[in-house]
PDB file of N, CA and C in Angstrom:
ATOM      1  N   UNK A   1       0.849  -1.177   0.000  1.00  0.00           N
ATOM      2  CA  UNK A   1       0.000   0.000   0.000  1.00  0.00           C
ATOM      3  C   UNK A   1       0.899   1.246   0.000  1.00  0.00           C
ATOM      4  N   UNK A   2       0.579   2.424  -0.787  1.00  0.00           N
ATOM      5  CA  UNK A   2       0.945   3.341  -0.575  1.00  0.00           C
ATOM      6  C   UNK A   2       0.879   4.242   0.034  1.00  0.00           C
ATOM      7  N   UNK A   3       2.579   4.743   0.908  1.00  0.00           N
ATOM      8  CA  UNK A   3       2.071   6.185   1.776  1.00  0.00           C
ATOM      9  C   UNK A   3       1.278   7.534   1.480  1.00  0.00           C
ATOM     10  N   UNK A   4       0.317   8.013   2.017  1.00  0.00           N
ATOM     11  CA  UNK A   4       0.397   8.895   1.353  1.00  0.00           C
ATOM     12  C   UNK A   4       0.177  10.063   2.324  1.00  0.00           C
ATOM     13  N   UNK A   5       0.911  11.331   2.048  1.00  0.00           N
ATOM     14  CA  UNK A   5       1.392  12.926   3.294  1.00  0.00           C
ATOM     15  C   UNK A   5       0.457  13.562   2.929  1.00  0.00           C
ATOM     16  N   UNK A   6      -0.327  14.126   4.272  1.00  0.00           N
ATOM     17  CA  UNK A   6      -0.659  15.367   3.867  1.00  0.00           C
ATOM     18  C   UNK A   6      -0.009  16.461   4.869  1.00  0.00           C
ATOM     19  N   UNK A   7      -0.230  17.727   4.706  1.00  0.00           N
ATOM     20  CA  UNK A   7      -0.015  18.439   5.607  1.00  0.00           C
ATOM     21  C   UNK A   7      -0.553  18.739   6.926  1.00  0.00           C
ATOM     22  N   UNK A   8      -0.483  20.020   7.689  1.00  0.00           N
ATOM     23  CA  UNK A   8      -1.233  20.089   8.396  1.00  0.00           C
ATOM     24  C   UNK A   8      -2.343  20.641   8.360  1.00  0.00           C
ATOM     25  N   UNK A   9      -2.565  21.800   7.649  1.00  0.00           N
ATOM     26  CA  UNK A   9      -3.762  22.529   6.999  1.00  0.00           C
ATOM     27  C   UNK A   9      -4.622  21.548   6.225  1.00  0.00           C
ATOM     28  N   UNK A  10      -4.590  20.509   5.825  1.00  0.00           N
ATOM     29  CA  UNK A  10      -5.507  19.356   5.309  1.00  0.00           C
ATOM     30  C   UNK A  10      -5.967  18.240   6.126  1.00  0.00           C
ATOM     31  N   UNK A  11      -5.100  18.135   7.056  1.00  0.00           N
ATOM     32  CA  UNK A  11      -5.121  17.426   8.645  1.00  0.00           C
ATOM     33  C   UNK A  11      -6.470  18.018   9.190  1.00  0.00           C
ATOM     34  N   UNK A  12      -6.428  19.378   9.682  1.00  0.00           N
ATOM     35  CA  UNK A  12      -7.151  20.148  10.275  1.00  0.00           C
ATOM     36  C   UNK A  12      -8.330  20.718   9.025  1.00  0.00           C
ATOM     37  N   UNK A  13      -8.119  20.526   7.984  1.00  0.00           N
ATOM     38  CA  UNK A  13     -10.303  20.552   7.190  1.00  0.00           C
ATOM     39  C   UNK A  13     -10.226  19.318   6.799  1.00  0.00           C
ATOM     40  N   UNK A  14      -9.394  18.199   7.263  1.00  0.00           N
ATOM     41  CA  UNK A  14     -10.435  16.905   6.943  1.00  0.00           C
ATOM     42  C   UNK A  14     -10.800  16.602   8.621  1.00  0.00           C
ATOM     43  N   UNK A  15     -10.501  17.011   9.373  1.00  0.00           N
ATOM     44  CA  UNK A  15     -10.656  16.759  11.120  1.00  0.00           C
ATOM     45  C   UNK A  15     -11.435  17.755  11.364  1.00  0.00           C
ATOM     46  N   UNK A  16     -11.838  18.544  10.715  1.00  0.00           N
ATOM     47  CA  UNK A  16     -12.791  19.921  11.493  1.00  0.00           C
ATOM     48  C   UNK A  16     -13.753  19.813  10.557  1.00  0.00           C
ATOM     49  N   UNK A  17     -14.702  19.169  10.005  1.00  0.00           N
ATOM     50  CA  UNK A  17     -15.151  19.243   9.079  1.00  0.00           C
ATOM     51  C   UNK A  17     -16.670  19.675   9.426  1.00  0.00           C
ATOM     52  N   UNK A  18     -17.438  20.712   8.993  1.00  0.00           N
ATOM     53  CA  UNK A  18     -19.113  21.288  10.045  1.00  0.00           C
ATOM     54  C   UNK A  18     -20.039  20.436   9.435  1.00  0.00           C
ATOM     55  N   UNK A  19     -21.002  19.966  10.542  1.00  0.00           N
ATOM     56  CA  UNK A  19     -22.152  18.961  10.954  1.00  0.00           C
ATOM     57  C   UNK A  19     -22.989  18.475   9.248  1.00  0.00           C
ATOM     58  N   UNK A  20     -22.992  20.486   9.362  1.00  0.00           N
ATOM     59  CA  UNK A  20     -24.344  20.481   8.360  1.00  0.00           C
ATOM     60  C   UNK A  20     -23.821  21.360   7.008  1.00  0.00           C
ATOM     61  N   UNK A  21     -23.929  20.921   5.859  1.00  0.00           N
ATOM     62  CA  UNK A  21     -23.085  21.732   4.966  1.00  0.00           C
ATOM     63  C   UNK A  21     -24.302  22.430   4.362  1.00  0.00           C
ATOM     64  N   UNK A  22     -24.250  23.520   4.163  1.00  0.00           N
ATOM     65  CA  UNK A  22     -25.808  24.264   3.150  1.00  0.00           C
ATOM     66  C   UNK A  22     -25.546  26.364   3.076  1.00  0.00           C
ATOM     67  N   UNK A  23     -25.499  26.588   2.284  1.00  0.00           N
ATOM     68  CA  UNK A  23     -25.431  27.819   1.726  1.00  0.00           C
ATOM     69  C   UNK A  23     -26.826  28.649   2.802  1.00  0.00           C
ATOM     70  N   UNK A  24     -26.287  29.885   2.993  1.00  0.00           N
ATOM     71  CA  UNK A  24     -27.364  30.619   3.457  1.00  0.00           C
ATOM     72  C   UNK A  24     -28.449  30.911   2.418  1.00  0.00           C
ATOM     73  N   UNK A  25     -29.410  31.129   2.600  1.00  0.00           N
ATOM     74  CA  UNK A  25     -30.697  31.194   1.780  1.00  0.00           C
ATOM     75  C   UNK A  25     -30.421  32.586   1.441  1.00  0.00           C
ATOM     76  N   UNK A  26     -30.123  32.878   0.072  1.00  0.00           N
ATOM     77  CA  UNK A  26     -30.041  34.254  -0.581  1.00  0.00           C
ATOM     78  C   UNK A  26     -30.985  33.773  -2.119  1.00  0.00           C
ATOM     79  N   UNK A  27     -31.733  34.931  -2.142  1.00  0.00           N
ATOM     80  CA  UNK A  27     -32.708  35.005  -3.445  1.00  0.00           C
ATOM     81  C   UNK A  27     -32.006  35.073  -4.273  1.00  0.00           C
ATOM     82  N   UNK A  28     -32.331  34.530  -5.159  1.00  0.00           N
ATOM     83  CA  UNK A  28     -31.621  34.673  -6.876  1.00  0.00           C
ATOM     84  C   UNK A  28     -31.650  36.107  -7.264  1.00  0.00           C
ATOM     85  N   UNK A  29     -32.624  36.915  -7.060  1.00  0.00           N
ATOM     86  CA  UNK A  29     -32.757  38.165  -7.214  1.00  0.00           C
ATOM     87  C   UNK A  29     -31.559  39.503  -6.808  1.00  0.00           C
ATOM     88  N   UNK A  30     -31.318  38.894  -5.205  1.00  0.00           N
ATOM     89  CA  UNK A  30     -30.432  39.294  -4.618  1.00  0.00           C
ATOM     90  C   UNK A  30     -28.723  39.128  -5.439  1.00  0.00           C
ATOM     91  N   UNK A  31     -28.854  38.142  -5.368  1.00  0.00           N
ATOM     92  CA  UNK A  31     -27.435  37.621  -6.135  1.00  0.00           C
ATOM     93  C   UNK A  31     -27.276  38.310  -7.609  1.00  0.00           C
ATOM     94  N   UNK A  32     -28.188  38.280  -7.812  1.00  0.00           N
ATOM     95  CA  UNK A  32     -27.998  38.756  -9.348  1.00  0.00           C
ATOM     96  C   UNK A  32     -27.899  40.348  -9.132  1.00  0.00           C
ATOM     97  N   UNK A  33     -28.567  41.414  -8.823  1.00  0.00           N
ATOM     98  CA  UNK A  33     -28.206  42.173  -8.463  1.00  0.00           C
ATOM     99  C   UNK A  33     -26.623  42.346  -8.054  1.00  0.00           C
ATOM    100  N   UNK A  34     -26.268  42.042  -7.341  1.00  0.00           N
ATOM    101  CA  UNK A  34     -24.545  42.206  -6.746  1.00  0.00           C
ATOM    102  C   UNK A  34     -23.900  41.455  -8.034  1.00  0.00           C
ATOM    103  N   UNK A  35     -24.042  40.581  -9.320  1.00  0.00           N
ATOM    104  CA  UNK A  35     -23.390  40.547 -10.120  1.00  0.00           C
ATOM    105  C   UNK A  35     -23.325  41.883 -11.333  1.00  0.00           C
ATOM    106  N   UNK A  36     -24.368  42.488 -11.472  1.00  0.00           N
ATOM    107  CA  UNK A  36     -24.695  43.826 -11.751  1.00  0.00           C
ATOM    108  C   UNK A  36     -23.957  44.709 -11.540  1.00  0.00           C
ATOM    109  N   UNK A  37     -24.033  44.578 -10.526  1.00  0.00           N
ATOM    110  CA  UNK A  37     -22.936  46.024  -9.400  1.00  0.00           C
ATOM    111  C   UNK A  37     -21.391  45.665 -10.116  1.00  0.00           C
ATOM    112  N   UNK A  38     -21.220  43.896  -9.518  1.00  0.00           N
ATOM    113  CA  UNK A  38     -20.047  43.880  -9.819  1.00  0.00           C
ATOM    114  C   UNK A  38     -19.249  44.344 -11.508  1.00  0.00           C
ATOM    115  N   UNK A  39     -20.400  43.868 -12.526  1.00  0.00           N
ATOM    116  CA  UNK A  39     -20.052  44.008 -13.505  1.00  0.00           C
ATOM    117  C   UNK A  39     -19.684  45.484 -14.169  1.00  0.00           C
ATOM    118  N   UNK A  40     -20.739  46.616 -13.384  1.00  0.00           N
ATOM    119  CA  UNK A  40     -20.494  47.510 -13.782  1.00  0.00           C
ATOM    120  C   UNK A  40     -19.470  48.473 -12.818  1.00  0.00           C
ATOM    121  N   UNK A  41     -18.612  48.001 -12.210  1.00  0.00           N
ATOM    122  CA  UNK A  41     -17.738  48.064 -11.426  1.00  0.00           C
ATOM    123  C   UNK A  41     -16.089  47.842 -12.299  1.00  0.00           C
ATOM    124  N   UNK A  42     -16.628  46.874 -13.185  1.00  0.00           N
ATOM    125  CA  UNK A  42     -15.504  46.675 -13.834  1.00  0.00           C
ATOM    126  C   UNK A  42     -15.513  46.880 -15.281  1.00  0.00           C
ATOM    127  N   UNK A  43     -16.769  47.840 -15.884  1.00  0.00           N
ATOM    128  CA  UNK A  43     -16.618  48.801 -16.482  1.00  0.00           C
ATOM    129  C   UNK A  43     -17.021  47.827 -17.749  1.00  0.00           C
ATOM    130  N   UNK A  44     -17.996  46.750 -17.607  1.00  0.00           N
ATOM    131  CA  UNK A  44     -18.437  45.500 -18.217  1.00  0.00           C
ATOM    132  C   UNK A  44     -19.934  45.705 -18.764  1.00  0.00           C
ATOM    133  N   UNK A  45     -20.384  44.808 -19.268  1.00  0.00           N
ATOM    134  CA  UNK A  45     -21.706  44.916 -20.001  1.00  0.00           C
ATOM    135  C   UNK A  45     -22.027  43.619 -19.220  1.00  0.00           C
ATOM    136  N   UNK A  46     -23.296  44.135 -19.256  1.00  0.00           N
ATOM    137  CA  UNK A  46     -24.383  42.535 -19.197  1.00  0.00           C
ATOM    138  C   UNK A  46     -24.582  41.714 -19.817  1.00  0.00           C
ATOM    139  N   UNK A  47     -25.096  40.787 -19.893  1.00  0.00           N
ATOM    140  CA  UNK A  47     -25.334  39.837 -20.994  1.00  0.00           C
ATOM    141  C   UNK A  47     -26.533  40.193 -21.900  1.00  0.00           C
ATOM    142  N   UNK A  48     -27.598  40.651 -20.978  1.00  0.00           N
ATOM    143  CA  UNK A  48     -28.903  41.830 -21.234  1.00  0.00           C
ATOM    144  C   UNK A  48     -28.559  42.840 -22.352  1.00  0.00           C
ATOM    145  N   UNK A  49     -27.453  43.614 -21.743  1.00  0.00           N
ATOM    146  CA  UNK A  49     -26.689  44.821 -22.554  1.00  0.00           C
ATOM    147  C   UNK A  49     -26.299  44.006 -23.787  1.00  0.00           C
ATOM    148  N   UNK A  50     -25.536  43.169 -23.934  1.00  0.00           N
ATOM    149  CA  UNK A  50     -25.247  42.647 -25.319  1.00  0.00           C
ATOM    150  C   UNK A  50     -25.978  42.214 -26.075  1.00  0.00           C
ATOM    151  N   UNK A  51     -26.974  41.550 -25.763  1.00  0.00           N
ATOM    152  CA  UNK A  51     -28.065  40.713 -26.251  1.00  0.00           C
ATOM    153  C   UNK A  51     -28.547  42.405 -27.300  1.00  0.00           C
ATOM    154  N   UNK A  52     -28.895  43.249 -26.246  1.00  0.00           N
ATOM    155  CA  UNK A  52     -29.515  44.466 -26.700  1.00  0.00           C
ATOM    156  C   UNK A  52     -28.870  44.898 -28.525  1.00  0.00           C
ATOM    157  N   UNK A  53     -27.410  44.994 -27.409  1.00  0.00           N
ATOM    158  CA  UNK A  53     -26.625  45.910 -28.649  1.00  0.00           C
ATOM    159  C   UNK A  53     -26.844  44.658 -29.804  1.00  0.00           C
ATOM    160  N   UNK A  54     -26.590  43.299 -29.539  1.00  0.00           N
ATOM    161  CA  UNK A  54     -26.596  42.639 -30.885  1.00  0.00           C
ATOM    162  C   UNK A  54     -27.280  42.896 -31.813  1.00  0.00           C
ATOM    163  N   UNK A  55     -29.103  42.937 -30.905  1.00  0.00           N
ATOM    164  CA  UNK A  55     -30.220  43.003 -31.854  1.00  0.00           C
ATOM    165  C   UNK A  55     -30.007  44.529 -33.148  1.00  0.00           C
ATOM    166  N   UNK A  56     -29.436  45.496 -32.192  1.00  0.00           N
ATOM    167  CA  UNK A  56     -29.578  46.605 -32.980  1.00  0.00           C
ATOM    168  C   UNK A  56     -28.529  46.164 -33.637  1.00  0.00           C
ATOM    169  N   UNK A  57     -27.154  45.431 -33.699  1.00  0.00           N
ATOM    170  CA  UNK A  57     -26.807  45.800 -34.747  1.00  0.00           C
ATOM    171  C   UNK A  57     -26.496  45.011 -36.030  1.00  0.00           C
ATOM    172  N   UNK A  58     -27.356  43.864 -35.862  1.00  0.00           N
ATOM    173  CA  UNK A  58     -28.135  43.104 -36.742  1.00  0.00           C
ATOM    174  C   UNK A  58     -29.499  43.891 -37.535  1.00  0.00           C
ATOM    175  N   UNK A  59     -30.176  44.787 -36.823  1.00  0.00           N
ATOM    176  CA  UNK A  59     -31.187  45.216 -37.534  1.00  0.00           C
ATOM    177  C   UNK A  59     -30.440  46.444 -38.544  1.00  0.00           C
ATOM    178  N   UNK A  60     -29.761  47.179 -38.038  1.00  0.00           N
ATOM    179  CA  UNK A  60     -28.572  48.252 -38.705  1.00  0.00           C
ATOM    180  C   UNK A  60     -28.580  47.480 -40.352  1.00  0.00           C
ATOM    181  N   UNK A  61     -27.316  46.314 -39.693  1.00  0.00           N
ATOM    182  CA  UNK A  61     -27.024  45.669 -40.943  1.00  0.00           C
ATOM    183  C   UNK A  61     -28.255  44.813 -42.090  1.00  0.00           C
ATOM    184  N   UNK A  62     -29.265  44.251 -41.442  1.00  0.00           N
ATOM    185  CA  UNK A  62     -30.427  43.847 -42.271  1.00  0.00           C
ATOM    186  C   UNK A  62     -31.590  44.580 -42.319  1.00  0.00           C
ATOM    187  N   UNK A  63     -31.886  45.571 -42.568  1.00  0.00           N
ATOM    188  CA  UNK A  63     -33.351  46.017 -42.266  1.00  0.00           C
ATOM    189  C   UNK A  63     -34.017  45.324 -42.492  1.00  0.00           C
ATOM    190  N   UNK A  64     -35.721  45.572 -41.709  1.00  0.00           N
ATOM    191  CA  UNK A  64     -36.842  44.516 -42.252  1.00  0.00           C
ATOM    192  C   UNK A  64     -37.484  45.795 -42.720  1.00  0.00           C
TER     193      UNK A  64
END
């Protein structure tokens, strides 16, 4: 069989490991919002925003 090392920082989160594992209850709404923020924080478009600009500039190039 093979040895195998870990450290101590892997020692201590496979030995401390909590009862109950589960994300706090945050709305999708919520979350999405703060990706918003974040995006326009970093001076980014939405996916919304692109979708937008595509349409116009598909209609630009094809009129109906």
């Amino acid at each position: 069989m093979e040895e195998i090392l870990i450290t101590e920082e892997e020692l201590e989160y496979l030995t401390h490991t909590p009862k109950v594992a589960r994300e706090d209850t945050v709305h999708y709404k919520t979350k999405w919002n703060y990706f918003e923020e974040a995006v326009k924080a970093c001076n980014g478009i939405t996916l919304d925003e692109f979708s937008k600009m595509w349409d116009e500039s598909i209609r630009r190039l094809i009129p109906t």
